[in-house]
PDB file of N, CA and C in Angstrom:
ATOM      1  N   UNK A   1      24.100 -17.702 -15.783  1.00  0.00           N
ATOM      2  CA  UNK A   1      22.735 -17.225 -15.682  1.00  0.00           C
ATOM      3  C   UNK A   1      22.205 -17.534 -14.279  1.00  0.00           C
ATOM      4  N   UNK A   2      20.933 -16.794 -13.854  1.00  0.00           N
ATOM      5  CA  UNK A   2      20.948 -16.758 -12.127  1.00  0.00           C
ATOM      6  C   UNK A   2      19.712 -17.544 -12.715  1.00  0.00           C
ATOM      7  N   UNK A   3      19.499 -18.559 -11.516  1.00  0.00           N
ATOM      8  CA  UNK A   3      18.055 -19.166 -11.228  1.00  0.00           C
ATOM      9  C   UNK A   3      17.057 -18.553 -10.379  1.00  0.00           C
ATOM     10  N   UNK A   4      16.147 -18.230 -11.252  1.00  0.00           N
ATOM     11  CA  UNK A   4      14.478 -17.899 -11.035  1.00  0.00           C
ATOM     12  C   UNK A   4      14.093 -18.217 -10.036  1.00  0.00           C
ATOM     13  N   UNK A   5      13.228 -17.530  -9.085  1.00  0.00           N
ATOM     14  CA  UNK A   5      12.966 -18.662  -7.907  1.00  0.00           C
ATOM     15  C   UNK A   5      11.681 -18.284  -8.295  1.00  0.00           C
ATOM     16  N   UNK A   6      10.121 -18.959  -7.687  1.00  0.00           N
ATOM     17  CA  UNK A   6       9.191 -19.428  -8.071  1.00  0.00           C
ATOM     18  C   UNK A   6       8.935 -19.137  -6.675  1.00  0.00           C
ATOM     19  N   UNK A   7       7.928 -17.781  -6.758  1.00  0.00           N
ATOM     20  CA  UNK A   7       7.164 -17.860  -5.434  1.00  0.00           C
ATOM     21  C   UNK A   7       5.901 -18.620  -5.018  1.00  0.00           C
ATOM     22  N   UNK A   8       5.596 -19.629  -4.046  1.00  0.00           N
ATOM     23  CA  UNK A   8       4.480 -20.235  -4.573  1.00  0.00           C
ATOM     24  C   UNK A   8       3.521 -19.136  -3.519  1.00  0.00           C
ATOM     25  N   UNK A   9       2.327 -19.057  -4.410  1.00  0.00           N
ATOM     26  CA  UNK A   9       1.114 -18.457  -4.046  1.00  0.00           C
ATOM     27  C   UNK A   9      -0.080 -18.603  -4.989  1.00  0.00           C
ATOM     28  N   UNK A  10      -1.500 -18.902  -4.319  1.00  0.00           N
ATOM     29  CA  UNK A  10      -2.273 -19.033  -5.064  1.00  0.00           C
ATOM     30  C   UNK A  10      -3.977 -18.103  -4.591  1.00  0.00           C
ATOM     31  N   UNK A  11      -5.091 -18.796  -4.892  1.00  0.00           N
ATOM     32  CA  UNK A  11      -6.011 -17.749  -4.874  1.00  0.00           C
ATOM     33  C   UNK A  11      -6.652 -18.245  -3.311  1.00  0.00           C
ATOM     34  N   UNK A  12      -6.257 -19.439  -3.170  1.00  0.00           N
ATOM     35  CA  UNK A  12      -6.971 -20.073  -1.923  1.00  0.00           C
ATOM     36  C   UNK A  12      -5.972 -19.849  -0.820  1.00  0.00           C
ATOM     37  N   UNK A  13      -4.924 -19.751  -1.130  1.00  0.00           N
ATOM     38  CA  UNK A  13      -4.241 -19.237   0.151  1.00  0.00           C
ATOM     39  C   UNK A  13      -3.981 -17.870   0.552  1.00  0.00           C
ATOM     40  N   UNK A  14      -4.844 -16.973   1.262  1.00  0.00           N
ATOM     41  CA  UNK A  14      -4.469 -15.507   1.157  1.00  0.00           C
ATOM     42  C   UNK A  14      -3.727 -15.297   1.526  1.00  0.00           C
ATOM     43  N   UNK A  15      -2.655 -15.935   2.395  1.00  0.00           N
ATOM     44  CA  UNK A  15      -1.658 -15.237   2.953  1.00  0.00           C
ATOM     45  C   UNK A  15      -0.137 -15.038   1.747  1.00  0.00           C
ATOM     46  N   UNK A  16      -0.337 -16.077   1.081  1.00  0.00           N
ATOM     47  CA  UNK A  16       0.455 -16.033  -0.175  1.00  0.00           C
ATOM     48  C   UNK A  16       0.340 -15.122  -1.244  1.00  0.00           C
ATOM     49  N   UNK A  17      -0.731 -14.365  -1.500  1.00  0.00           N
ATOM     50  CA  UNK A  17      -0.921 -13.666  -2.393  1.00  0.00           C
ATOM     51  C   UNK A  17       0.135 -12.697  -2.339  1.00  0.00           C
ATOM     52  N   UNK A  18       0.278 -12.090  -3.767  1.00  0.00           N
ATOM     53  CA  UNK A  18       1.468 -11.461  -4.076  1.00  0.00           C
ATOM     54  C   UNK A  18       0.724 -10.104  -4.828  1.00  0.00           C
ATOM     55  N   UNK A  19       1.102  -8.796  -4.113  1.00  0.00           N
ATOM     56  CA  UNK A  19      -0.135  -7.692  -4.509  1.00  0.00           C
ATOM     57  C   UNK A  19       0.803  -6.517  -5.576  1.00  0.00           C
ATOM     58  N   UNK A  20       2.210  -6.082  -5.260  1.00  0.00           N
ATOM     59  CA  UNK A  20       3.302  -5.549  -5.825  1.00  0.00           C
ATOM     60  C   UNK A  20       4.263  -6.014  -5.887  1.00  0.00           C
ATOM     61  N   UNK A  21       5.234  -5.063  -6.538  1.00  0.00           N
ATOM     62  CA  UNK A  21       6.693  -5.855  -6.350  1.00  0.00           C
ATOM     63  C   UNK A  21       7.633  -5.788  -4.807  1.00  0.00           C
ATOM     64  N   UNK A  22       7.209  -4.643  -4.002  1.00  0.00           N
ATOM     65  CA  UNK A  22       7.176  -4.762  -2.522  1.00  0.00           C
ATOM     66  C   UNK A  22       6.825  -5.910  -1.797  1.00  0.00           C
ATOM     67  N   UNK A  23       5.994  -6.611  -2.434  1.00  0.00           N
ATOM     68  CA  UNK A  23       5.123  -7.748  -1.442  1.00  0.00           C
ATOM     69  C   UNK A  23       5.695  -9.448  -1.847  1.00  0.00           C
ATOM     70  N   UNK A  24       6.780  -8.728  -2.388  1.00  0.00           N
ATOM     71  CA  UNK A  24       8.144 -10.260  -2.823  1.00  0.00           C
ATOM     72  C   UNK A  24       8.997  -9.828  -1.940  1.00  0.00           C
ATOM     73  N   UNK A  25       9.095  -8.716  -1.354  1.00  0.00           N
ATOM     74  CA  UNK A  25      10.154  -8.931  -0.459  1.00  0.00           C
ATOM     75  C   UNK A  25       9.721  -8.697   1.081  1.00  0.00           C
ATOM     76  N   UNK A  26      10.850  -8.538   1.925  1.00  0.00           N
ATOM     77  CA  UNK A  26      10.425  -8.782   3.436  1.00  0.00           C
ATOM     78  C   UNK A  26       9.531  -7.326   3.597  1.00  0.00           C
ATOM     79  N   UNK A  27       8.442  -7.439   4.856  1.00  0.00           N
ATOM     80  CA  UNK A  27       8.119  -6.198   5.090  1.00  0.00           C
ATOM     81  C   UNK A  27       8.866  -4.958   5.430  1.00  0.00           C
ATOM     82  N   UNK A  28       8.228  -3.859   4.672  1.00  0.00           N
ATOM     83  CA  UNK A  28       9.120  -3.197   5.344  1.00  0.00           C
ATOM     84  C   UNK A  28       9.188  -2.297   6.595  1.00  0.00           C
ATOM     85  N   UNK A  29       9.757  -1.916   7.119  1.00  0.00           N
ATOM     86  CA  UNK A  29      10.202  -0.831   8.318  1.00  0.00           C
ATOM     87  C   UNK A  29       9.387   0.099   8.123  1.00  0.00           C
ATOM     88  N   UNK A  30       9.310   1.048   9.632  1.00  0.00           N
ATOM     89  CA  UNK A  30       8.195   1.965   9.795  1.00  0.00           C
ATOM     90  C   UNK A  30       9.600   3.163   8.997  1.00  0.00           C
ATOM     91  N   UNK A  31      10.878   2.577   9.074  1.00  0.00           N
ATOM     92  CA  UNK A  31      11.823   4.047   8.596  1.00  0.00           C
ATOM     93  C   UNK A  31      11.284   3.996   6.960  1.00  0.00           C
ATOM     94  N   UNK A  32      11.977   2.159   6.173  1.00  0.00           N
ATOM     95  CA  UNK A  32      11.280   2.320   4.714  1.00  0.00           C
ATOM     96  C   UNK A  32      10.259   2.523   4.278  1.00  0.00           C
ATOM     97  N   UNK A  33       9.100   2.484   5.256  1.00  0.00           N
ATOM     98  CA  UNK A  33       7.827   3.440   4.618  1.00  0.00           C
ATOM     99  C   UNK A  33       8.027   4.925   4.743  1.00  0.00           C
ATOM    100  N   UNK A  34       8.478   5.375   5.697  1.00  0.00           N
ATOM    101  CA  UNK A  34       8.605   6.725   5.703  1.00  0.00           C
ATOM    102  C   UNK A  34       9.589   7.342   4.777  1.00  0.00           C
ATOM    103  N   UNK A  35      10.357   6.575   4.225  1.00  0.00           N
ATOM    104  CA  UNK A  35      10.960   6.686   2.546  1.00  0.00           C
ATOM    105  C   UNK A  35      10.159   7.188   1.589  1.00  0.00           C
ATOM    106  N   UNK A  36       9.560   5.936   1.736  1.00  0.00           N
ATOM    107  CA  UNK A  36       8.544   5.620   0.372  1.00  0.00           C
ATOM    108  C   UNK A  36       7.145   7.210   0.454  1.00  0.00           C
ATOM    109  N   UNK A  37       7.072   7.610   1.631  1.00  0.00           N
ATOM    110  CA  UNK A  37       6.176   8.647   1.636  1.00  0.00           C
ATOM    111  C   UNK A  37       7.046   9.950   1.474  1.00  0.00           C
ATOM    112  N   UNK A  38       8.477   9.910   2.020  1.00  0.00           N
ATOM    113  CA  UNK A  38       8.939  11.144   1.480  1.00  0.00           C
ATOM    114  C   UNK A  38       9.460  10.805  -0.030  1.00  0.00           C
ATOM    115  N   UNK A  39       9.528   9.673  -0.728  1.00  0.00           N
ATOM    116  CA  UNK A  39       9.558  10.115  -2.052  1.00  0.00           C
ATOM    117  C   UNK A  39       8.369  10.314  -2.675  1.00  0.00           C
ATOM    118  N   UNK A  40       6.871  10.095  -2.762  1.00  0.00           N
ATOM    119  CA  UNK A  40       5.881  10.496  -3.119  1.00  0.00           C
ATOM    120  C   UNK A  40       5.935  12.024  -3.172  1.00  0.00           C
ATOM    121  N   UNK A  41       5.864  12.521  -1.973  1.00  0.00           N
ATOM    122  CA  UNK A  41       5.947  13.956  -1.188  1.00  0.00           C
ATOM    123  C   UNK A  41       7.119  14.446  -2.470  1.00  0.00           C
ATOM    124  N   UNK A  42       7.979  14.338  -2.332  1.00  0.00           N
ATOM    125  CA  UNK A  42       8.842  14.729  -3.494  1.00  0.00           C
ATOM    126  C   UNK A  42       8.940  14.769  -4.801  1.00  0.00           C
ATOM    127  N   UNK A  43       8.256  13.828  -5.122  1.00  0.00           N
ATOM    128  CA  UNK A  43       7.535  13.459  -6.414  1.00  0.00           C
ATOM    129  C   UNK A  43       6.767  14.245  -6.683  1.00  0.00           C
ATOM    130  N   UNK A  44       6.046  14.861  -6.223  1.00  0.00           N
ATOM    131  CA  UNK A  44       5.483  15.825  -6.284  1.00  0.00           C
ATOM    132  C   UNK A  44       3.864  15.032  -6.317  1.00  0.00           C
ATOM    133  N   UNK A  45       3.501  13.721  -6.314  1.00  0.00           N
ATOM    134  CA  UNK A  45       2.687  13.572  -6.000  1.00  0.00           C
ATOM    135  C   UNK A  45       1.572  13.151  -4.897  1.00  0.00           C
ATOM    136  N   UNK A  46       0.259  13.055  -5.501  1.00  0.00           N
ATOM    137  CA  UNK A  46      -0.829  13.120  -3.968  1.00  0.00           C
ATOM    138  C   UNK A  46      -0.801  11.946  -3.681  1.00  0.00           C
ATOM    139  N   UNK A  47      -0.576  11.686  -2.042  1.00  0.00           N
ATOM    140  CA  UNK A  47      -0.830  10.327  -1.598  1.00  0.00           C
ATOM    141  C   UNK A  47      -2.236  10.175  -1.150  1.00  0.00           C
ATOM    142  N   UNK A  48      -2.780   9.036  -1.510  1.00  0.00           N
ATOM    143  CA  UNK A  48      -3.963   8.188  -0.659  1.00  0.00           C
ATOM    144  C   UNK A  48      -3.690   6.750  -0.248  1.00  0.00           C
ATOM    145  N   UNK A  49      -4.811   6.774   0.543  1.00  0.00           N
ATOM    146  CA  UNK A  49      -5.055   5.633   1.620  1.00  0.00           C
ATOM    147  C   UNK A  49      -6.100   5.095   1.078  1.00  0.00           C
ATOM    148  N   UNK A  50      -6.038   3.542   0.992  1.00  0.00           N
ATOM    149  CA  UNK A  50      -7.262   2.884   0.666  1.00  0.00           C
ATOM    150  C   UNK A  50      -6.589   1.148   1.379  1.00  0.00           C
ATOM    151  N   UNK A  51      -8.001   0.739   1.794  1.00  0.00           N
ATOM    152  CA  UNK A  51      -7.790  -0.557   2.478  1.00  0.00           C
ATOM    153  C   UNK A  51      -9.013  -1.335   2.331  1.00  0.00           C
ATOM    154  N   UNK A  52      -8.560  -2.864   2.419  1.00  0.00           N
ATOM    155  CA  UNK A  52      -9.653  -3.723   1.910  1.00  0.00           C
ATOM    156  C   UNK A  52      -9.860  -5.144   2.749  1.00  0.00           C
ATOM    157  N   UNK A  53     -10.578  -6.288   2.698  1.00  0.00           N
ATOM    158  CA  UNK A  53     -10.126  -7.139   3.491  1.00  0.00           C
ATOM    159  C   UNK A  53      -9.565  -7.752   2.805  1.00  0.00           C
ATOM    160  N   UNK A  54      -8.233  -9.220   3.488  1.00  0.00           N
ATOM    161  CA  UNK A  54      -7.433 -10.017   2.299  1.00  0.00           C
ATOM    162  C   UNK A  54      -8.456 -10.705   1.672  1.00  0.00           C
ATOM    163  N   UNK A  55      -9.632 -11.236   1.975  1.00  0.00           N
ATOM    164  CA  UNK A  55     -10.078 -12.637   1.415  1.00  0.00           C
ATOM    165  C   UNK A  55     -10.502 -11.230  -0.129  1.00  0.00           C
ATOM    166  N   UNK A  56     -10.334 -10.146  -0.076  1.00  0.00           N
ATOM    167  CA  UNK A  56     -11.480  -9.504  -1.551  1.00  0.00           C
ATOM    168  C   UNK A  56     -10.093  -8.367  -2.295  1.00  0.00           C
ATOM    169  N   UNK A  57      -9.196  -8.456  -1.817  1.00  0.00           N
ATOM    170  CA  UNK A  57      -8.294  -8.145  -2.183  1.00  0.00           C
ATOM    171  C   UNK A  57      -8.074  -8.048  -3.937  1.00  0.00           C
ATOM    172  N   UNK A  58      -8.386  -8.763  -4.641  1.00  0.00           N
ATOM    173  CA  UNK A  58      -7.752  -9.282  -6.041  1.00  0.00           C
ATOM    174  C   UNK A  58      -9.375  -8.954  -6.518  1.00  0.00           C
ATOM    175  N   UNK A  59     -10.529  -8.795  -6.075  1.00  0.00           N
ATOM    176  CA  UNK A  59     -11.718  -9.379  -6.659  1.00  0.00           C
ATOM    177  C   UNK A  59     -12.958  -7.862  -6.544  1.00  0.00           C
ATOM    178  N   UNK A  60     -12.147  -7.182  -5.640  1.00  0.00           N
ATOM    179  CA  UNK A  60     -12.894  -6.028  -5.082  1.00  0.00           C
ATOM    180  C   UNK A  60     -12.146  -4.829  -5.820  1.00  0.00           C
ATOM    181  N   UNK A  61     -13.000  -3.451  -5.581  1.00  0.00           N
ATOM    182  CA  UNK A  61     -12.331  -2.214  -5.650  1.00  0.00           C
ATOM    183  C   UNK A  61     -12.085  -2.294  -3.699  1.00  0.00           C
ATOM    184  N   UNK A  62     -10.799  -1.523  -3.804  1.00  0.00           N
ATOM    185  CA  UNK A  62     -10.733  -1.122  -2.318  1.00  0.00           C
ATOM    186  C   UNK A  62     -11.245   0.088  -1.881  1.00  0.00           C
ATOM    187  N   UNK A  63     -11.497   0.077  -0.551  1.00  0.00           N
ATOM    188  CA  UNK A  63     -12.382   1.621   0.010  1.00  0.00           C
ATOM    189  C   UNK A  63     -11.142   2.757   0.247  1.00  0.00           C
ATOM    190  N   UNK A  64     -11.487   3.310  -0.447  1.00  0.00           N
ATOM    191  CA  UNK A  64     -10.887   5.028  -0.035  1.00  0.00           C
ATOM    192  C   UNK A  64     -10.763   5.533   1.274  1.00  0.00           C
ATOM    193  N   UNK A  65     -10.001   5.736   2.028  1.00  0.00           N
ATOM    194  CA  UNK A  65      -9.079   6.100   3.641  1.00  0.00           C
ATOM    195  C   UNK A  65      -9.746   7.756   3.501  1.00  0.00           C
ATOM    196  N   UNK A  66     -10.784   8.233   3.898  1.00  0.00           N
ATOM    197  CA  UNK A  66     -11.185   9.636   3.267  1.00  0.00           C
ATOM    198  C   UNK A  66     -10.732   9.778   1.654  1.00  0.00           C
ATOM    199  N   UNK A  67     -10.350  11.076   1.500  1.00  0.00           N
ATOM    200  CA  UNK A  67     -10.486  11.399  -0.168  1.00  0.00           C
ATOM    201  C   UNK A  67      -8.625  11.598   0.185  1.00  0.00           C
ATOM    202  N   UNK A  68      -8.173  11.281  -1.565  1.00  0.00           N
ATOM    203  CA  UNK A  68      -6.496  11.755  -1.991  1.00  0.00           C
ATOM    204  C   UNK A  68      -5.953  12.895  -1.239  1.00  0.00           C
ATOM    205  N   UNK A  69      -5.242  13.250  -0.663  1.00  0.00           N
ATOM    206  CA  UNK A  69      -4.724  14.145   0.688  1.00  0.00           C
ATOM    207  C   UNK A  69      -3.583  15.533  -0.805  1.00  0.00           C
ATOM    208  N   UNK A  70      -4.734  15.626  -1.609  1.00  0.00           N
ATOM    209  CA  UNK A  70      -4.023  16.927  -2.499  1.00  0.00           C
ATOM    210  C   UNK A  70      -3.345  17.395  -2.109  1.00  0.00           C
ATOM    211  N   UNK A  71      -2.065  17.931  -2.571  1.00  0.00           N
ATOM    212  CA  UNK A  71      -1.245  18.809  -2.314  1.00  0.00           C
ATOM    213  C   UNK A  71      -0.558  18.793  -0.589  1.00  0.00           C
ATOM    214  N   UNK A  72      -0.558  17.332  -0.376  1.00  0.00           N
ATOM    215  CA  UNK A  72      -0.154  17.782   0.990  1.00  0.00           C
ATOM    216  C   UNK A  72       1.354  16.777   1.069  1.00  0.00           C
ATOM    217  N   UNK A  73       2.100  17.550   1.903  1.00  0.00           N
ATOM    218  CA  UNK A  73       3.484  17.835   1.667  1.00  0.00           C
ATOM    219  C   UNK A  73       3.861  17.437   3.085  1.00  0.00           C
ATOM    220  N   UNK A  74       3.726  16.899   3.864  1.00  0.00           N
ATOM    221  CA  UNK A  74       3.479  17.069   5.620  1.00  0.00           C
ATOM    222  C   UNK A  74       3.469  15.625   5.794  1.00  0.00           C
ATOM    223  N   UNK A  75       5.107  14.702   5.641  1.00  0.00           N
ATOM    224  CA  UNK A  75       5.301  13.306   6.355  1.00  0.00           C
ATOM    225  C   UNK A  75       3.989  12.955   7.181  1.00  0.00           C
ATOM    226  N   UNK A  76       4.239  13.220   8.252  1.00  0.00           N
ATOM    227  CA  UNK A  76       3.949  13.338   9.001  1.00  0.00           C
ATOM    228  C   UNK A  76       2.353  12.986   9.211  1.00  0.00           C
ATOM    229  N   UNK A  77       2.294  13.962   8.435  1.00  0.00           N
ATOM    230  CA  UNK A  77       0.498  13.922   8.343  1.00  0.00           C
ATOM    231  C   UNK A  77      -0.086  12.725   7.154  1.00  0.00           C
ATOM    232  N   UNK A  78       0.836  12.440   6.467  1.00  0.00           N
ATOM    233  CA  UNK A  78       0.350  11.044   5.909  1.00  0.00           C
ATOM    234  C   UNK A  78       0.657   9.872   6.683  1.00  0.00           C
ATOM    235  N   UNK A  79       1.957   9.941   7.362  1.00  0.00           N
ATOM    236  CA  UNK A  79       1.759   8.481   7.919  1.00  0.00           C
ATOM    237  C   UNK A  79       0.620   8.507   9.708  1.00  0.00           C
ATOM    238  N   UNK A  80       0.067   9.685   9.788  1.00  0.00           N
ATOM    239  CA  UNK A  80      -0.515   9.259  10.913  1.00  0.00           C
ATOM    240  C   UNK A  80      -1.910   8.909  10.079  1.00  0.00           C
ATOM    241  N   UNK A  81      -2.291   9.443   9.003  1.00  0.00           N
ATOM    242  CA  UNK A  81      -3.648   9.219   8.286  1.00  0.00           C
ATOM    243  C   UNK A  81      -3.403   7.293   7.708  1.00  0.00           C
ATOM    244  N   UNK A  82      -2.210   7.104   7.749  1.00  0.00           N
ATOM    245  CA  UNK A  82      -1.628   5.206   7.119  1.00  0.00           C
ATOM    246  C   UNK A  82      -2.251   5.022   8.359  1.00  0.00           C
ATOM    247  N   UNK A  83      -1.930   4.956   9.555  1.00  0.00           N
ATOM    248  CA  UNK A  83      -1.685   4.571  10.847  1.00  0.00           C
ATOM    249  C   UNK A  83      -3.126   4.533  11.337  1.00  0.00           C
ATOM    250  N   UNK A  84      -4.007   5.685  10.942  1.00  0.00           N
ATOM    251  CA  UNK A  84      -5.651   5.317  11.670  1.00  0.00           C
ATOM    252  C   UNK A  84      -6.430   4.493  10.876  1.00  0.00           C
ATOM    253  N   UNK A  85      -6.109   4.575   9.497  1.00  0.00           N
ATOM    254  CA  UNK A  85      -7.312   3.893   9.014  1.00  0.00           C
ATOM    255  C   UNK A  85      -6.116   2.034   9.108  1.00  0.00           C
ATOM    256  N   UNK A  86      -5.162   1.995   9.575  1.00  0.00           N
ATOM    257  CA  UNK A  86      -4.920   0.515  10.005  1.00  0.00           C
ATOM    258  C   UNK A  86      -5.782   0.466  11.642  1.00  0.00           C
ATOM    259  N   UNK A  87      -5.722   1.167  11.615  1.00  0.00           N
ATOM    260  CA  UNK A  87      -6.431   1.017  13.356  1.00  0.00           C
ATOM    261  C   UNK A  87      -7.656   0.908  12.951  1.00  0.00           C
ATOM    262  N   UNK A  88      -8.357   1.588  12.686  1.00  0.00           N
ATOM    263  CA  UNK A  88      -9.722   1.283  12.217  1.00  0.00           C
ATOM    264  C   UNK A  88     -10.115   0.241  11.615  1.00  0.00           C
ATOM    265  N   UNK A  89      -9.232  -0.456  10.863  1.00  0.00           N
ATOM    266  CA  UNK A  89      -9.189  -1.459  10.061  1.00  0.00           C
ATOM    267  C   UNK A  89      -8.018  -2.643  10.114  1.00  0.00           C
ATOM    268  N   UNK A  90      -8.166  -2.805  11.418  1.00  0.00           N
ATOM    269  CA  UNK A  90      -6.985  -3.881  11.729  1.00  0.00           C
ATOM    270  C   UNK A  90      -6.665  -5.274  11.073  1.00  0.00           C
ATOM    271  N   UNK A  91      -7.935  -5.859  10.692  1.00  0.00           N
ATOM    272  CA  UNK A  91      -7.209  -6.722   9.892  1.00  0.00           C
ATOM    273  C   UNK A  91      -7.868  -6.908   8.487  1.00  0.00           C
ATOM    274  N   UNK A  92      -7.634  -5.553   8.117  1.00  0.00           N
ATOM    275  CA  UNK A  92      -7.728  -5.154   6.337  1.00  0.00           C
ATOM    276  C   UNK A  92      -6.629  -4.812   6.223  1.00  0.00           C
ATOM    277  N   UNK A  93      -5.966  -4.998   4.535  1.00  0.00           N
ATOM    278  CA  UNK A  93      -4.634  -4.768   4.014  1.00  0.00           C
ATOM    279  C   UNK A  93      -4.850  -2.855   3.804  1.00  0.00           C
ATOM    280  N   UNK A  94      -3.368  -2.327   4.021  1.00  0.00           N
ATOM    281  CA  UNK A  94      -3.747  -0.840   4.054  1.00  0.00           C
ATOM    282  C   UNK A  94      -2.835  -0.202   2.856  1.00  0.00           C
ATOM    283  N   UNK A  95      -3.392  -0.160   2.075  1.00  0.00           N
ATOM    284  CA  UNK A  95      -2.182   0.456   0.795  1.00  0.00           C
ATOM    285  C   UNK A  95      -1.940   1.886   0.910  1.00  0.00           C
ATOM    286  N   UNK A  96      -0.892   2.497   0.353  1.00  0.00           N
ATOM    287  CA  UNK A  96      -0.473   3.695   0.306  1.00  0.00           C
ATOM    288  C   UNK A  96      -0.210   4.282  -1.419  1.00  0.00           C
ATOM    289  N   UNK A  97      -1.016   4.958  -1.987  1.00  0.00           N
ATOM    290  CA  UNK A  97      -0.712   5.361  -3.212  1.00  0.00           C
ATOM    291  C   UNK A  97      -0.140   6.531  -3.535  1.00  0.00           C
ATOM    292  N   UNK A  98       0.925   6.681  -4.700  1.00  0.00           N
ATOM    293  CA  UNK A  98       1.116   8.316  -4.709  1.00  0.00           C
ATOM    294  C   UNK A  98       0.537   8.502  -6.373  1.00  0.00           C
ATOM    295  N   UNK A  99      -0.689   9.635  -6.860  1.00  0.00           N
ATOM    296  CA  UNK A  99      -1.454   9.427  -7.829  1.00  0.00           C
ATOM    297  C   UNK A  99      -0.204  10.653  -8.206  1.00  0.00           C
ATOM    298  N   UNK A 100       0.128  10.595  -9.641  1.00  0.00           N
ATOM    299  CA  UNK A 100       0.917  11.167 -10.596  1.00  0.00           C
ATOM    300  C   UNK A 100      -0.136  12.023 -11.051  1.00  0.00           C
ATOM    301  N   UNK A 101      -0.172  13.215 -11.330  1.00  0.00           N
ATOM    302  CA  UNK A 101      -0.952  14.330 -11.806  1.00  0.00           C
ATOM    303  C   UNK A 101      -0.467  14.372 -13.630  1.00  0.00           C
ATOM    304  N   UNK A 102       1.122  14.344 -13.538  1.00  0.00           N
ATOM    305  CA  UNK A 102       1.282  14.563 -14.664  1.00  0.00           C
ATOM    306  C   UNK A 102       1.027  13.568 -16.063  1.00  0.00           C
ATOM    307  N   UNK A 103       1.167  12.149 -15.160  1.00  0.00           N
ATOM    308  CA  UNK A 103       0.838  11.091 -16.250  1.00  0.00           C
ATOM    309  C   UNK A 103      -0.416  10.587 -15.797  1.00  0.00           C
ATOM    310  N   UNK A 104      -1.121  11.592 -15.091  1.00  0.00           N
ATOM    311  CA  UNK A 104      -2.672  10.737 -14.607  1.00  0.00           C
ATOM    312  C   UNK A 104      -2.617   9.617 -14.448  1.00  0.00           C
ATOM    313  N   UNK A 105      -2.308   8.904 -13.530  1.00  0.00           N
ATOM    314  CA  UNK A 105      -1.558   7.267 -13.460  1.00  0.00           C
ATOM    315  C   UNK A 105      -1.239   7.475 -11.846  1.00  0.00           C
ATOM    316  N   UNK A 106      -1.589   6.356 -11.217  1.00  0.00           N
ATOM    317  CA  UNK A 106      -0.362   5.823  -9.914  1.00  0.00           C
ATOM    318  C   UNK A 106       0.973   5.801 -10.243  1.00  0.00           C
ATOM    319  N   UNK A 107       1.590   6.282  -9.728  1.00  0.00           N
ATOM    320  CA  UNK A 107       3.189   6.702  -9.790  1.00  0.00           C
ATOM    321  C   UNK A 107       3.819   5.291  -8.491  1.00  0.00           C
ATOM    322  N   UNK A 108       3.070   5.163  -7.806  1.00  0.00           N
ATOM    323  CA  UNK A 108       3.231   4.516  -6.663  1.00  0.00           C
ATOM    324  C   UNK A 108       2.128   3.746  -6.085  1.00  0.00           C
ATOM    325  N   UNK A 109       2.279   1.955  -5.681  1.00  0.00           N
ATOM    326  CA  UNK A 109       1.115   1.726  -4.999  1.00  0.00           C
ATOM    327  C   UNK A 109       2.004   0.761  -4.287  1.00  0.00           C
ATOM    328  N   UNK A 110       1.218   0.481  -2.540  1.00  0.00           N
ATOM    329  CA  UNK A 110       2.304  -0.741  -1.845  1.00  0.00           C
ATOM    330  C   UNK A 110       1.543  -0.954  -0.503  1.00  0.00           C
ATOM    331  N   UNK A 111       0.710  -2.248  -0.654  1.00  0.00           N
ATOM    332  CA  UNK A 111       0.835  -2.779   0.833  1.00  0.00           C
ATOM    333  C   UNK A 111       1.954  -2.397   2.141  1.00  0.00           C
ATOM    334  N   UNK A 112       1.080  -1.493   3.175  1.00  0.00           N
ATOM    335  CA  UNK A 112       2.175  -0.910   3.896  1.00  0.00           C
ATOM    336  C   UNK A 112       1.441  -2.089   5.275  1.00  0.00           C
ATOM    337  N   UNK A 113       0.325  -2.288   5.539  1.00  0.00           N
ATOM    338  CA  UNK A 113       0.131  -3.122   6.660  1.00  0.00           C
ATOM    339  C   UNK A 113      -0.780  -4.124   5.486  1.00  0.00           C
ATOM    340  N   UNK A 114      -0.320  -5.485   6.176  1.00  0.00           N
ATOM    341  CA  UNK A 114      -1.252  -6.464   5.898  1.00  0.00           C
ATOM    342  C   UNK A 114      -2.309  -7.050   6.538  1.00  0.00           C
ATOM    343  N   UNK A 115      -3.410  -7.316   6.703  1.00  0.00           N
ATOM    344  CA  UNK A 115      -4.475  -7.915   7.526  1.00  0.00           C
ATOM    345  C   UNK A 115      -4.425  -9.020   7.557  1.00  0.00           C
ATOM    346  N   UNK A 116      -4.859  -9.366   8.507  1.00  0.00           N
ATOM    347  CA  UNK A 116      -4.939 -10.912   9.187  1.00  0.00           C
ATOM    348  C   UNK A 116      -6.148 -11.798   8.533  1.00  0.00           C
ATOM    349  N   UNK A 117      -6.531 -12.363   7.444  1.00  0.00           N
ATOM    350  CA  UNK A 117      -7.563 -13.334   7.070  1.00  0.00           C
ATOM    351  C   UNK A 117      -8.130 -13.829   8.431  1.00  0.00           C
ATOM    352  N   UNK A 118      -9.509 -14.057   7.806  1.00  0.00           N
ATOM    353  CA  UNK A 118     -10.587 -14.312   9.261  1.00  0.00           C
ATOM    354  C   UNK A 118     -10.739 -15.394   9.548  1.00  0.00           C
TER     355      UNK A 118
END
């Protein structure tokens, strides 16, 4: 049997917080995000952008990156829409969602930049 490892993280340390199952492992690459957006895109579902600061992370709704980018199919044009609202929001966490139409549900959600606590 394999041993468990025990990530420690708690509510007072933000940098420890643990937000998906992405955010147990190392960050990833500007190539493995651009994965993760061409499988959305393929999936057939809509990606959005929403970002928040770490300290409200767990406690807040996060703000909406403009509105869900419907029907749009165009790499490209999602990761430059990831890419401004991290600029705009440099040290807020920047998630990337892909919303499932068919099971009305997130199909996909993942800390793609993390923010720097103040």
């Amino acid at each position: 049997m394999s041993t468990m490892q025990d990530y420690q993280s708690s509510l007072e340390d933000v940098n420890s917080r643990k937000f998906e199952t992405f955010s147990y492992l190392p960050a990833m690459s500007p190539e493995q995000i651009r994965q993760q957006v061409e499988y959305i895109v393929n999936k057939g579902w809509n990606p959005a952008i929403e970002h928040t600061e770490p300290e409200n992370a767990f406690d807040h709704y996060w703000y909406m990156w403009k509105l869900p980018m419907f029907g749009e199919t165009d790499v490209e044009t999602i990761l430059a829409e990831a890419e401004a609202c991290h600029k705009a929001h440099p040290n807020n966490h920047v998630r990337l969602i892909g919303y499932d139409n068919y099971a009305q549900s997130q199909g996909a959600a993942m800390v793609i930049y993390r923010g720097k606590p103040v």
